[in-house]
N, C-alpha and C. Protein backbone atom coordinates (compact mmCIF):
# COMPACT_ATOMS: atom_id res chain seq x y z
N UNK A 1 -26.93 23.08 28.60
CA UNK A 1 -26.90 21.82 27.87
C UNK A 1 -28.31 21.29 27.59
N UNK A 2 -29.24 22.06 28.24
CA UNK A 2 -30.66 21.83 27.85
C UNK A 2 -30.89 21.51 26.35
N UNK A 3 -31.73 20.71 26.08
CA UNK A 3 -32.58 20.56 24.55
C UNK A 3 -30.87 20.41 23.83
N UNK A 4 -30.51 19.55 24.17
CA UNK A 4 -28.89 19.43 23.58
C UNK A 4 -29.22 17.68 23.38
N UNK A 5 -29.02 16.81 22.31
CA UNK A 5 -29.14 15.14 22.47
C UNK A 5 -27.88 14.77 23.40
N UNK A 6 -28.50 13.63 23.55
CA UNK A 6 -27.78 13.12 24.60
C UNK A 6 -26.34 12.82 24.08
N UNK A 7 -25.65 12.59 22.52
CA UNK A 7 -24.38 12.69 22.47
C UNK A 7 -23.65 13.55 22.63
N UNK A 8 -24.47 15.16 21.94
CA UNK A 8 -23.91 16.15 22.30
C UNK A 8 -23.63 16.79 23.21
N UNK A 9 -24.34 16.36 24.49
CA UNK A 9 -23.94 16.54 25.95
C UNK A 9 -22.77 15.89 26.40
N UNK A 10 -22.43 14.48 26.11
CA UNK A 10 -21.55 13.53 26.29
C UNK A 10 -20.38 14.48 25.75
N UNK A 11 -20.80 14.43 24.47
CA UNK A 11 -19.06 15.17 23.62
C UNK A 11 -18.74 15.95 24.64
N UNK A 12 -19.68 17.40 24.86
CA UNK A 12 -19.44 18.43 25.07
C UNK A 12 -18.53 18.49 26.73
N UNK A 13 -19.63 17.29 27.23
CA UNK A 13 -18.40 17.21 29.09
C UNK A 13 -17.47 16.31 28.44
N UNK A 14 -17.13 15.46 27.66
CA UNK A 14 -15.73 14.62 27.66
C UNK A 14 -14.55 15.42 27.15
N UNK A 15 -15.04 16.36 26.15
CA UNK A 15 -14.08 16.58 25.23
C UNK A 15 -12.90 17.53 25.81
N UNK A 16 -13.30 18.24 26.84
CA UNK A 16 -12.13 19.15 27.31
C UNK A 16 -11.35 18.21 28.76
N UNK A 17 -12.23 17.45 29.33
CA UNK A 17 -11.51 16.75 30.00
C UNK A 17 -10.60 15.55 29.63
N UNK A 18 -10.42 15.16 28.17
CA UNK A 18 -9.83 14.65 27.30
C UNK A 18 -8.62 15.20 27.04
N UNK A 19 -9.19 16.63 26.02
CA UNK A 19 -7.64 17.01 25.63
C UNK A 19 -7.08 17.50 27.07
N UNK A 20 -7.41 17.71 28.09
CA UNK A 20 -6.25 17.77 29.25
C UNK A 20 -5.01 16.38 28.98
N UNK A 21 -5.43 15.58 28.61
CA UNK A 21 -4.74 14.04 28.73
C UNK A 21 -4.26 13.96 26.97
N UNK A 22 -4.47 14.98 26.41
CA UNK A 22 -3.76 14.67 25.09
C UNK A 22 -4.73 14.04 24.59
N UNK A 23 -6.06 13.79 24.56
CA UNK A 23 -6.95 12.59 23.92
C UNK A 23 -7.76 13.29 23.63
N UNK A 24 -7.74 12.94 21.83
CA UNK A 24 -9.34 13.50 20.60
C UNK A 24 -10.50 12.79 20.99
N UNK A 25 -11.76 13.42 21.22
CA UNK A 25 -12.81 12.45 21.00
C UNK A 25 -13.33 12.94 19.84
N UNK A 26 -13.03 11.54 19.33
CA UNK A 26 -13.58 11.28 17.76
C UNK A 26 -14.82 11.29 17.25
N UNK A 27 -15.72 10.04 17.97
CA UNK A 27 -16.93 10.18 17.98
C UNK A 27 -17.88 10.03 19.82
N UNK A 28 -19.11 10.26 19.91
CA UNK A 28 -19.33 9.72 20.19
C UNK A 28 -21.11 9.24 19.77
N UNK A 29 -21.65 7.97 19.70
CA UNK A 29 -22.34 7.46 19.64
C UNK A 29 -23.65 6.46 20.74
N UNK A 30 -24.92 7.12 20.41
CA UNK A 30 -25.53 6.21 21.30
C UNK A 30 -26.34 5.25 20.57
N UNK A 31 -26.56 3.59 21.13
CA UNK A 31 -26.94 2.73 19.26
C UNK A 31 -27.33 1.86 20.84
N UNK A 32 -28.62 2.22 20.89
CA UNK A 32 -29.53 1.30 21.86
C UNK A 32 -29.26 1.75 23.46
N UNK A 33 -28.92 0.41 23.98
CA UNK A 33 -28.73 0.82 25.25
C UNK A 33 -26.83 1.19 25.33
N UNK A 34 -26.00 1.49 24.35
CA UNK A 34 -24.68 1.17 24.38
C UNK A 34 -24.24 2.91 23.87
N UNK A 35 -23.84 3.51 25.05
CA UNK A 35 -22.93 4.42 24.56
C UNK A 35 -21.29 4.29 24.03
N UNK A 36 -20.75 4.85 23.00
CA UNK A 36 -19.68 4.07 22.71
C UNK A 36 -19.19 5.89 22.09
N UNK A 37 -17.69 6.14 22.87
CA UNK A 37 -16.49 7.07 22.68
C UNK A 37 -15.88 6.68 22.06
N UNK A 38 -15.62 7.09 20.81
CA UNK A 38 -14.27 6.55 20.19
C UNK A 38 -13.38 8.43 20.64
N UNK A 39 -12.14 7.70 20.83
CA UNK A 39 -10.96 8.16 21.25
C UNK A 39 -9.69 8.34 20.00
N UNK A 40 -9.01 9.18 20.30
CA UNK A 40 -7.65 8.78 19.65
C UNK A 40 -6.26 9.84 20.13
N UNK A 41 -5.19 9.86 19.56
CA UNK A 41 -4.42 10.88 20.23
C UNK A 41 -3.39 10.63 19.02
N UNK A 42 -2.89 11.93 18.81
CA UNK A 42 -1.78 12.01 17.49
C UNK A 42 -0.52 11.34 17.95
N UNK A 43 -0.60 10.55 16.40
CA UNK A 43 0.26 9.18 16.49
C UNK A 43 -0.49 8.16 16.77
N UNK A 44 -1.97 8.16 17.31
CA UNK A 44 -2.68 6.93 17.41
C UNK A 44 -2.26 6.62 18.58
N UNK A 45 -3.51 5.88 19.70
CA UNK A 45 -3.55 5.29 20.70
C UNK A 45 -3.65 4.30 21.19
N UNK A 46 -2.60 3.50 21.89
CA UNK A 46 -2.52 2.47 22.40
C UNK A 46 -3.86 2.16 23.50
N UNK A 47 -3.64 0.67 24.15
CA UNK A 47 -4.50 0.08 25.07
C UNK A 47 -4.36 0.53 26.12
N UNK A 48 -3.18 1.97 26.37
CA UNK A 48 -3.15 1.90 27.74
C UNK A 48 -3.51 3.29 27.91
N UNK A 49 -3.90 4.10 26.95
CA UNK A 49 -4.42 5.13 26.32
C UNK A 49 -5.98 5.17 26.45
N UNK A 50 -6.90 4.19 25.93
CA UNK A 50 -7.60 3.43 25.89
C UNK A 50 -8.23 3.69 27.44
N UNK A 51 -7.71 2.88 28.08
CA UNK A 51 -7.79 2.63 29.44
C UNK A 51 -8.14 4.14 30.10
N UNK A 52 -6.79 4.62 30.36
CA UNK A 52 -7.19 5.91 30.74
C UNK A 52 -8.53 6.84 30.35
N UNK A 53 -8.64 7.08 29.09
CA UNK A 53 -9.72 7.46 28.50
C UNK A 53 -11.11 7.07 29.17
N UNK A 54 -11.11 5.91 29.16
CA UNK A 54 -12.35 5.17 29.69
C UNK A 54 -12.72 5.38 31.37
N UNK A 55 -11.37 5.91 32.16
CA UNK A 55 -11.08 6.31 33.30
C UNK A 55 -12.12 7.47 33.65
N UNK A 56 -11.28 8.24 32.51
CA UNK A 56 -11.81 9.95 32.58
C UNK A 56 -13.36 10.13 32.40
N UNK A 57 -13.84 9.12 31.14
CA UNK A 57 -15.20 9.35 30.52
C UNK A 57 -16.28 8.65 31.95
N UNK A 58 -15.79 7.67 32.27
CA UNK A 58 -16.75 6.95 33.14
C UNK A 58 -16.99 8.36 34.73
N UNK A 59 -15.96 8.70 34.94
CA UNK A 59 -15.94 9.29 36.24
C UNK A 59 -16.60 10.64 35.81
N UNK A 60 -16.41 11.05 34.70
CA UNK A 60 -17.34 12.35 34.29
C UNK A 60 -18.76 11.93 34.02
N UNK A 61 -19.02 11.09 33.72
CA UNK A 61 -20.30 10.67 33.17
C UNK A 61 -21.06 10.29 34.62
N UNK A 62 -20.28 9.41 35.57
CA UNK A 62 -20.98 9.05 37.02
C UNK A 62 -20.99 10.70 37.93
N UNK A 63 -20.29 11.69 37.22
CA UNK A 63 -20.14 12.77 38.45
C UNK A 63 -21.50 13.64 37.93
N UNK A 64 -22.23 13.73 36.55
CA UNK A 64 -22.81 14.43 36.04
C UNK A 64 -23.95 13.83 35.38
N UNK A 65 -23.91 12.83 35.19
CA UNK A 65 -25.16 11.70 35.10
C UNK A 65 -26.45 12.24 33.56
N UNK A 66 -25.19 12.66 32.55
CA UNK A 66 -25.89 13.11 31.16
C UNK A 66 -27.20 12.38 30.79
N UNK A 67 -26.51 11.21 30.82
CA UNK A 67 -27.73 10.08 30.33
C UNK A 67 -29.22 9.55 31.37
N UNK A 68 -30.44 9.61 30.90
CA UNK A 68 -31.19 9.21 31.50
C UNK A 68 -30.57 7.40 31.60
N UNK A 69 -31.17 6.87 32.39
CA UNK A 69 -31.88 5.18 32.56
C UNK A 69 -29.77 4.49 32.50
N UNK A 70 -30.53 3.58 32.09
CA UNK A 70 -28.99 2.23 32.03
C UNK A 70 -28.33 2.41 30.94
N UNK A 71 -27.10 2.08 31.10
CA UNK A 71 -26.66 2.25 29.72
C UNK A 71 -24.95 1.76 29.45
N UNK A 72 -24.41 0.95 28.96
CA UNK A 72 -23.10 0.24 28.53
C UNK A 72 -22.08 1.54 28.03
N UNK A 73 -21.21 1.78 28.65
CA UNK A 73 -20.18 2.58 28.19
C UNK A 73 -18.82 1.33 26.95
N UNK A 74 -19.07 2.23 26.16
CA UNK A 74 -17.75 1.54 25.06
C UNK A 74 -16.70 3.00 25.02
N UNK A 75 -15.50 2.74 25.36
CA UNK A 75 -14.42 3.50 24.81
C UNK A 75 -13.36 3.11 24.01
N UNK A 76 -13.21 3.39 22.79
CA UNK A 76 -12.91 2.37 22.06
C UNK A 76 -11.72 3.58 20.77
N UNK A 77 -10.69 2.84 20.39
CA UNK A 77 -10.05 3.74 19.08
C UNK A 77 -10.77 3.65 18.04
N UNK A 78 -10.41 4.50 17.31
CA UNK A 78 -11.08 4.67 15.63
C UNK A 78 -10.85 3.39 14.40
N UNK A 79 -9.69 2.79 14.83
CA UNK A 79 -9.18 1.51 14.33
C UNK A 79 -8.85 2.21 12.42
N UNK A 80 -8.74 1.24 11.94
CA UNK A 80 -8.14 1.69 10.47
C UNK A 80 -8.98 2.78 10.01
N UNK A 81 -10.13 1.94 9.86
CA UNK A 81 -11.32 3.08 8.97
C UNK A 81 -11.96 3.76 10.13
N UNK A 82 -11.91 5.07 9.75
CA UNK A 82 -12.33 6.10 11.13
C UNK A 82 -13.27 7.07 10.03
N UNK A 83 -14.28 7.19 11.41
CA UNK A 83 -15.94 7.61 11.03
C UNK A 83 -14.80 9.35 10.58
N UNK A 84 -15.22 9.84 9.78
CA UNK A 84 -15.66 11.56 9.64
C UNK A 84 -16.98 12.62 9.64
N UNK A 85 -17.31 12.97 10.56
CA UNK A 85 -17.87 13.48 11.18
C UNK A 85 -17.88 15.25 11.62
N UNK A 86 -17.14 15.69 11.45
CA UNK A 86 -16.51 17.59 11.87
C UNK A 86 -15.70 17.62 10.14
N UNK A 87 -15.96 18.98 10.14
CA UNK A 87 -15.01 19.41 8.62
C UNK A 87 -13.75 19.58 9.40
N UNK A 88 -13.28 19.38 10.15
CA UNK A 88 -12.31 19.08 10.91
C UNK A 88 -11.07 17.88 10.30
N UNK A 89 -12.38 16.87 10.46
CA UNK A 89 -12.13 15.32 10.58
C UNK A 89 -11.73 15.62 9.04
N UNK A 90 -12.39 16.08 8.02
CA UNK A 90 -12.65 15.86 6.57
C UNK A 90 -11.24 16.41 6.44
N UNK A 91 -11.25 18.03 7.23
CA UNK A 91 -9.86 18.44 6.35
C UNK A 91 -8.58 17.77 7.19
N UNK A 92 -8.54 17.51 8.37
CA UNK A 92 -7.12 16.23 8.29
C UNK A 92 -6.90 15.14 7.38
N UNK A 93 -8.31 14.91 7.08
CA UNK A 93 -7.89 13.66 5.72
C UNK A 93 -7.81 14.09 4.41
N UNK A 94 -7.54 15.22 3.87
CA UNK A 94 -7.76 14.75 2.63
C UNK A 94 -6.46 14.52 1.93
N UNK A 95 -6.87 13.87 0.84
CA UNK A 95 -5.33 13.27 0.25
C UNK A 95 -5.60 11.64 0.60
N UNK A 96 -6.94 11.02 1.42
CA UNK A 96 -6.81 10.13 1.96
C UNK A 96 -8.10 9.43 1.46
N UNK A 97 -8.11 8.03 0.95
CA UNK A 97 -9.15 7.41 0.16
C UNK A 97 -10.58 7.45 1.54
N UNK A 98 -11.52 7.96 1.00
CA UNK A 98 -12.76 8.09 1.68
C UNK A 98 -13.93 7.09 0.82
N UNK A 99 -15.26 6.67 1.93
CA UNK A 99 -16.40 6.61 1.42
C UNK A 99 -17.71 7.13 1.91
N UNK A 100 -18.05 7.77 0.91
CA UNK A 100 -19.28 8.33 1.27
C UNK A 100 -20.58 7.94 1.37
N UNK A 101 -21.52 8.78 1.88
CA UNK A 101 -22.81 8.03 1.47
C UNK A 101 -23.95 8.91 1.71
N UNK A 102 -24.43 9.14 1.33
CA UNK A 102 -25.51 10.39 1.65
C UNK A 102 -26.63 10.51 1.60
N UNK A 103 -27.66 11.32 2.31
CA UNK A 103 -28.72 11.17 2.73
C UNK A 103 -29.69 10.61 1.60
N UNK A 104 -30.57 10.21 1.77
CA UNK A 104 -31.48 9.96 0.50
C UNK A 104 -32.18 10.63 -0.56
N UNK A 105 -32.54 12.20 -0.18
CA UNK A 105 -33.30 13.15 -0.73
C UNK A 105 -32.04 13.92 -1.31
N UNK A 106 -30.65 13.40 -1.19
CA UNK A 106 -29.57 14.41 -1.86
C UNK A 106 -29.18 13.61 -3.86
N UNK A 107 -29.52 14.64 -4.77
CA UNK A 107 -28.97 14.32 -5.84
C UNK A 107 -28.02 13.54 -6.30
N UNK A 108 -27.95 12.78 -7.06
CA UNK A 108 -27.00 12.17 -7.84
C UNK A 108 -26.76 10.04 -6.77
N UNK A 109 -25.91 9.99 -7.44
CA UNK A 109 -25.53 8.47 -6.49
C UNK A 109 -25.16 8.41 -4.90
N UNK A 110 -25.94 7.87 -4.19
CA UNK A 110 -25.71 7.76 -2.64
C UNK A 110 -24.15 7.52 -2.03
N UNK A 111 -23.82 6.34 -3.04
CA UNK A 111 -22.18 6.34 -2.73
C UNK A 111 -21.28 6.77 -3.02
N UNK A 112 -20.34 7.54 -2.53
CA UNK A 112 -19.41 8.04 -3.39
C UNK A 112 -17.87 7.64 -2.87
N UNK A 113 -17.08 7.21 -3.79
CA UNK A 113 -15.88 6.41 -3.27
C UNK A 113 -14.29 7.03 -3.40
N UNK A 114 -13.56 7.76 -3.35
CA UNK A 114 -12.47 8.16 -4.09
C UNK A 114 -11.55 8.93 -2.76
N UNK A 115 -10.43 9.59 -3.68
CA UNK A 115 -9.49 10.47 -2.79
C UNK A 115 -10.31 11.73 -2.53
N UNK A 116 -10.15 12.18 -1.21
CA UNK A 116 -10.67 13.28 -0.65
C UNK A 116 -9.50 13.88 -0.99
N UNK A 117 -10.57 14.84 -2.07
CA UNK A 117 -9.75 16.28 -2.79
C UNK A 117 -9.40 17.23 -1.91
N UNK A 118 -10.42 17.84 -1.41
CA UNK A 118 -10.43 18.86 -0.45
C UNK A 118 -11.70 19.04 0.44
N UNK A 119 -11.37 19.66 1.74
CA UNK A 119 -12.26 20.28 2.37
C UNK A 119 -12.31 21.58 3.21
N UNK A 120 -13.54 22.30 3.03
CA UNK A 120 -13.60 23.51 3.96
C UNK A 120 -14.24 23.48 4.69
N UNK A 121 -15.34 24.76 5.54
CA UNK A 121 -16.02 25.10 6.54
C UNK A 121 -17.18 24.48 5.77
N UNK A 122 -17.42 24.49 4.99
CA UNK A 122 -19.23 24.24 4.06
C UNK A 122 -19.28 22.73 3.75
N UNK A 123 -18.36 21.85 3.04
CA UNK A 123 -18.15 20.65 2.61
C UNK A 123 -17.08 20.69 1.98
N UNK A 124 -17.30 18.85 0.76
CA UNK A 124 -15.93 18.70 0.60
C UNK A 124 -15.62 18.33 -0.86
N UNK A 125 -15.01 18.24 -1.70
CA UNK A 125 -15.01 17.27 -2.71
C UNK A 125 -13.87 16.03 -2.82
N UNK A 126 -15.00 15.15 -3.49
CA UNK A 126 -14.38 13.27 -3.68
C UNK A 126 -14.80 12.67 -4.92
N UNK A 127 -13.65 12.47 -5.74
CA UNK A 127 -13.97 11.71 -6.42
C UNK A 127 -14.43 12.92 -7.29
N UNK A 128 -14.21 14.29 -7.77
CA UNK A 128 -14.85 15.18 -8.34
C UNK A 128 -16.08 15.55 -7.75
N UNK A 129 -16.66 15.70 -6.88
CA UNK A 129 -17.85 15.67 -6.61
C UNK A 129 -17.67 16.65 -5.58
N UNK A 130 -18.72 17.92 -5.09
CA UNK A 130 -18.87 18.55 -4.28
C UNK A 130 -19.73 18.14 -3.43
N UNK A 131 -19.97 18.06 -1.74
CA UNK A 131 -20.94 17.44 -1.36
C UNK A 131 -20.92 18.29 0.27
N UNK A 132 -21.95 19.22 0.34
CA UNK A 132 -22.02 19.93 1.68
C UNK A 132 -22.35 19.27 2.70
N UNK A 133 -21.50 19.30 4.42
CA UNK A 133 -21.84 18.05 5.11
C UNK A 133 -23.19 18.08 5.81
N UNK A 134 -24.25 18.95 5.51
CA UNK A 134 -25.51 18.43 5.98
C UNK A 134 -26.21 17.62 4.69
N UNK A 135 -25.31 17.19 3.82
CA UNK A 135 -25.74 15.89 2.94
C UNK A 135 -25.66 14.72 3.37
N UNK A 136 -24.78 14.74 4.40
CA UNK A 136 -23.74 13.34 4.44
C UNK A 136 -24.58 12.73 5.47
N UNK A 137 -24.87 11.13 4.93
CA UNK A 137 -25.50 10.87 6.41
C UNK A 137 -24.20 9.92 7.00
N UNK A 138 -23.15 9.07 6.23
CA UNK A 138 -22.05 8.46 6.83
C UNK A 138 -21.11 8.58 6.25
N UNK A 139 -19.56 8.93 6.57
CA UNK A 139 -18.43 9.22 6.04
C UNK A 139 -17.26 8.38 6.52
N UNK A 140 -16.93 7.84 5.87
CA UNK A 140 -15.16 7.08 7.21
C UNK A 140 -14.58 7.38 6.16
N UNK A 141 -12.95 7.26 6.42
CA UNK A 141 -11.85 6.83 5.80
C UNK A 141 -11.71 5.05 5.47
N UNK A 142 -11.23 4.94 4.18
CA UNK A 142 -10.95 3.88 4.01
C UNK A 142 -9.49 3.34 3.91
N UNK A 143 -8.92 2.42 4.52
CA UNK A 143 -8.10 1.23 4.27
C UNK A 143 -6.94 0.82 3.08
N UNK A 144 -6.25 1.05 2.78
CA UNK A 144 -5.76 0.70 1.61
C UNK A 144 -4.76 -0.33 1.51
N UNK A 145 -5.17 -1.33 1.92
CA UNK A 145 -3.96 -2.36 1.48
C UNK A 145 -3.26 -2.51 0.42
N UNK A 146 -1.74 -1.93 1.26
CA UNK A 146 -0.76 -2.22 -0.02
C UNK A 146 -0.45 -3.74 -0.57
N UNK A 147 -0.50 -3.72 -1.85
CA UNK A 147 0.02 -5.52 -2.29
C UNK A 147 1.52 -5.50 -2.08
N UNK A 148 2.15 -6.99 -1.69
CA UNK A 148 3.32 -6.90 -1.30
C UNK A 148 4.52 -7.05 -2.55
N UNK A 149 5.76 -6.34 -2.37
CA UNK A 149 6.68 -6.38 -2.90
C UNK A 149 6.73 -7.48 -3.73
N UNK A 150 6.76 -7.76 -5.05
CA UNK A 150 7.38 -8.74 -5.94
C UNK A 150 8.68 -9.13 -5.25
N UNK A 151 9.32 -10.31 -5.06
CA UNK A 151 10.92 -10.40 -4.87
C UNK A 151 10.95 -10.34 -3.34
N UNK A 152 10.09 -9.72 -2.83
CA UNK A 152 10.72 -10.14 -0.87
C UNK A 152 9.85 -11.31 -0.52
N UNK A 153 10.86 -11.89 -0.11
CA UNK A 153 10.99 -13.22 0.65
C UNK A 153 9.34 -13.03 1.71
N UNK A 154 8.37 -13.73 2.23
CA UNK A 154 7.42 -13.17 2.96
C UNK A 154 7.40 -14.56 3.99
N UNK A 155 7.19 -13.82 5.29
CA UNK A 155 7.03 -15.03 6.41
C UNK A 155 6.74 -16.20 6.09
N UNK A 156 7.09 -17.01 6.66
CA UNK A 156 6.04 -18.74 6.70
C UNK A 156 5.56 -18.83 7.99
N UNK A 157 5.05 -19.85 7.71
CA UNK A 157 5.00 -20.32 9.30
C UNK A 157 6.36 -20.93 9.78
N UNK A 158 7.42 -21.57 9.30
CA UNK A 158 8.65 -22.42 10.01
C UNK A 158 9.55 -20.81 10.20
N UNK A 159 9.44 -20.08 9.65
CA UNK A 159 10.11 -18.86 9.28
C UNK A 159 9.39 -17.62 10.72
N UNK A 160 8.35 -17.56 11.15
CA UNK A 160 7.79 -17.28 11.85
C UNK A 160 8.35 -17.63 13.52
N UNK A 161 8.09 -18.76 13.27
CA UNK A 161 8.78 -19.53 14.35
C UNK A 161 10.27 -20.40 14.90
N UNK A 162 10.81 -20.00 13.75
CA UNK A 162 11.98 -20.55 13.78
C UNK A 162 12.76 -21.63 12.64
N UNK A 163 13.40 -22.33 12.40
CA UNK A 163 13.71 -23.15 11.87
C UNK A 163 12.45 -24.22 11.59
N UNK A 164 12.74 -24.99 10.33
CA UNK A 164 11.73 -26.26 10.13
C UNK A 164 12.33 -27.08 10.79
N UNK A 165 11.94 -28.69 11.20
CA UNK A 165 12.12 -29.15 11.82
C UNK A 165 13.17 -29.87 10.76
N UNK A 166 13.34 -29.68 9.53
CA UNK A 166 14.18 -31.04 9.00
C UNK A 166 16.34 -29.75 8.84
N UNK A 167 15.86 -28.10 8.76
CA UNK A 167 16.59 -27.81 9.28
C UNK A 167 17.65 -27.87 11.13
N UNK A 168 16.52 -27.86 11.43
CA UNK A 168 16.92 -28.30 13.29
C UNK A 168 17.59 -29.80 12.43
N UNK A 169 17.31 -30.49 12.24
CA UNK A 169 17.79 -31.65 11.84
C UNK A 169 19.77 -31.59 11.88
N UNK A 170 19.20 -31.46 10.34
CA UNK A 170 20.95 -30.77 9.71
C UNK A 170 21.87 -29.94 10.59
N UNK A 171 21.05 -28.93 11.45
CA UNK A 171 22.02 -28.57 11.86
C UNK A 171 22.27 -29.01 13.52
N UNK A 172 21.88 -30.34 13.84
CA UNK A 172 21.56 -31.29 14.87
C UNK A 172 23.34 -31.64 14.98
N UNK A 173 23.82 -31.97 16.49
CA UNK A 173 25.20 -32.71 16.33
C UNK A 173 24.84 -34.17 15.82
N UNK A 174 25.91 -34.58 15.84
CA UNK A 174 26.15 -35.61 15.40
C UNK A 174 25.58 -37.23 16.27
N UNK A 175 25.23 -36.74 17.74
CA UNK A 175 24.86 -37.52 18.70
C UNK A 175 23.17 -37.78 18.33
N UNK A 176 22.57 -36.11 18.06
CA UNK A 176 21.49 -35.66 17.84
C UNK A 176 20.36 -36.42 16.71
N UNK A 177 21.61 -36.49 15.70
CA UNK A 177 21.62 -37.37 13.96
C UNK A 177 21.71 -38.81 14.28
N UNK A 178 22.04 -39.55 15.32
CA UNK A 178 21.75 -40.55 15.30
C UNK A 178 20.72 -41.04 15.62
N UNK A 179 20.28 -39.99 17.15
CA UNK A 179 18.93 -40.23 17.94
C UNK A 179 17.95 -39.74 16.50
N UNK A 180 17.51 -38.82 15.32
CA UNK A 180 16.77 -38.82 14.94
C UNK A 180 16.94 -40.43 13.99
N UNK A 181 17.65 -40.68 13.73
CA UNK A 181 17.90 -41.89 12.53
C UNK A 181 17.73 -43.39 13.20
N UNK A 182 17.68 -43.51 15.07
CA UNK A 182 17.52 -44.28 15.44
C UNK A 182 16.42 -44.53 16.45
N UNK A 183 15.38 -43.42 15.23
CA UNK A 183 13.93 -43.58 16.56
C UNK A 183 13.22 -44.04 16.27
N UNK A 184 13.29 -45.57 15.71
CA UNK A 184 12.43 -46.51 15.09
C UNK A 184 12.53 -47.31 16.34
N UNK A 185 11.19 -47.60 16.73
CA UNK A 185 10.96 -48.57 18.02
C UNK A 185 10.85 -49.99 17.37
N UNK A 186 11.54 -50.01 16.81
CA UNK A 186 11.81 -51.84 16.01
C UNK A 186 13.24 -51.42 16.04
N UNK A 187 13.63 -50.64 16.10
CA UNK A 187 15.81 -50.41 16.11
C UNK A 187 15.74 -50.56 14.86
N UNK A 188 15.44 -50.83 13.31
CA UNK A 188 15.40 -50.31 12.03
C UNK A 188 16.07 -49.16 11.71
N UNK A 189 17.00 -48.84 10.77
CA UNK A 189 17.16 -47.20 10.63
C UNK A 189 16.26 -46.75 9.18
């Protein structure tokens, strides 16, 4: 693991003691004093997933001590938009809206935004565009919020929580209908 950076040491001890537990490591990242694992597991991973993960990574990391000096462990999911990183990552997504962005000394526009066409062992194309991944300096998946149905009815807040209060009303007995009609502290109705 010599002359290896310090993430790629990290990956390299987490990643098999991971998939023992069913768990991808996605990324991992060092950004100051804060190492941060992102995790995940097919079908996506809960908080208690999460947990465990952070179990495994901490006790490998204290048994083998990768990192020089101090340092903040984050274990964390990929959440909507998830980094791509391995032609791996590229070819599970494609079919799936990506954004690109690429190194500075690489031809044409830095950003590139669209459906990931395809990918192989070399790179990928988006948006028409071929782009080999020692171009890429950042890749995620993006987000697509669907707009909602024309015609369905959509939460409220009284709807959320229950009845409005002037329904509770109406459908109040009759004892109920008086106490609201006689809660004038002057006796007024």
């Amino acid at each position: 693991m010599a002359g290896l950076s310090v993430t790629d040491r990290v990956h390299g001890l987490v990643e098999p003691l991971l998939a023992a537990h069913d768990v991808e490591v996605v990324d991992v990242e060092q950004l100051g004093a804060t190492l941060r694992v992102t995790v995940d597991r097919p079908g996506g991973i809960d908080l208690d997933g999460v947990s465990e993960a952070t179990l495994v990574v901490s006790d490998a990391l204290d048994r083998h001590d990768p990192i020089p000096g101090r340092y903040t462990l984050e274990v964390s999911s990929p959440g909507l938009e998830r980094p791509l990183r391995t032609p791996a990552h590229f070819q599970r997504f494609v079919g799936a809206e990506v954004a690109i962005k690429t190194k500075p000394d690489v031809e044409g526009d830095r950003r590139v935004e669209g459906t990931l066409e395809s990918a192989d062992n070399d790179g990928f194309v988006v948006a028409g565009r071929r782009v080999s991944y020692g171009d890429v300096e950042k890749a995620r998946t993006v987000f697509v919020w669907e707009p909602a149905e024309r015609g369905k009815r959509q939460k409220t807040k009284a709807g959320k929580h229950g009845a409005s209060t002037e329904a509770k009303r109406r459908s109040a007995t009759p004892e109920k209908e008086r106490r609201f009609a006689t809660s004038d502290p002057e006796g007024g109705a």
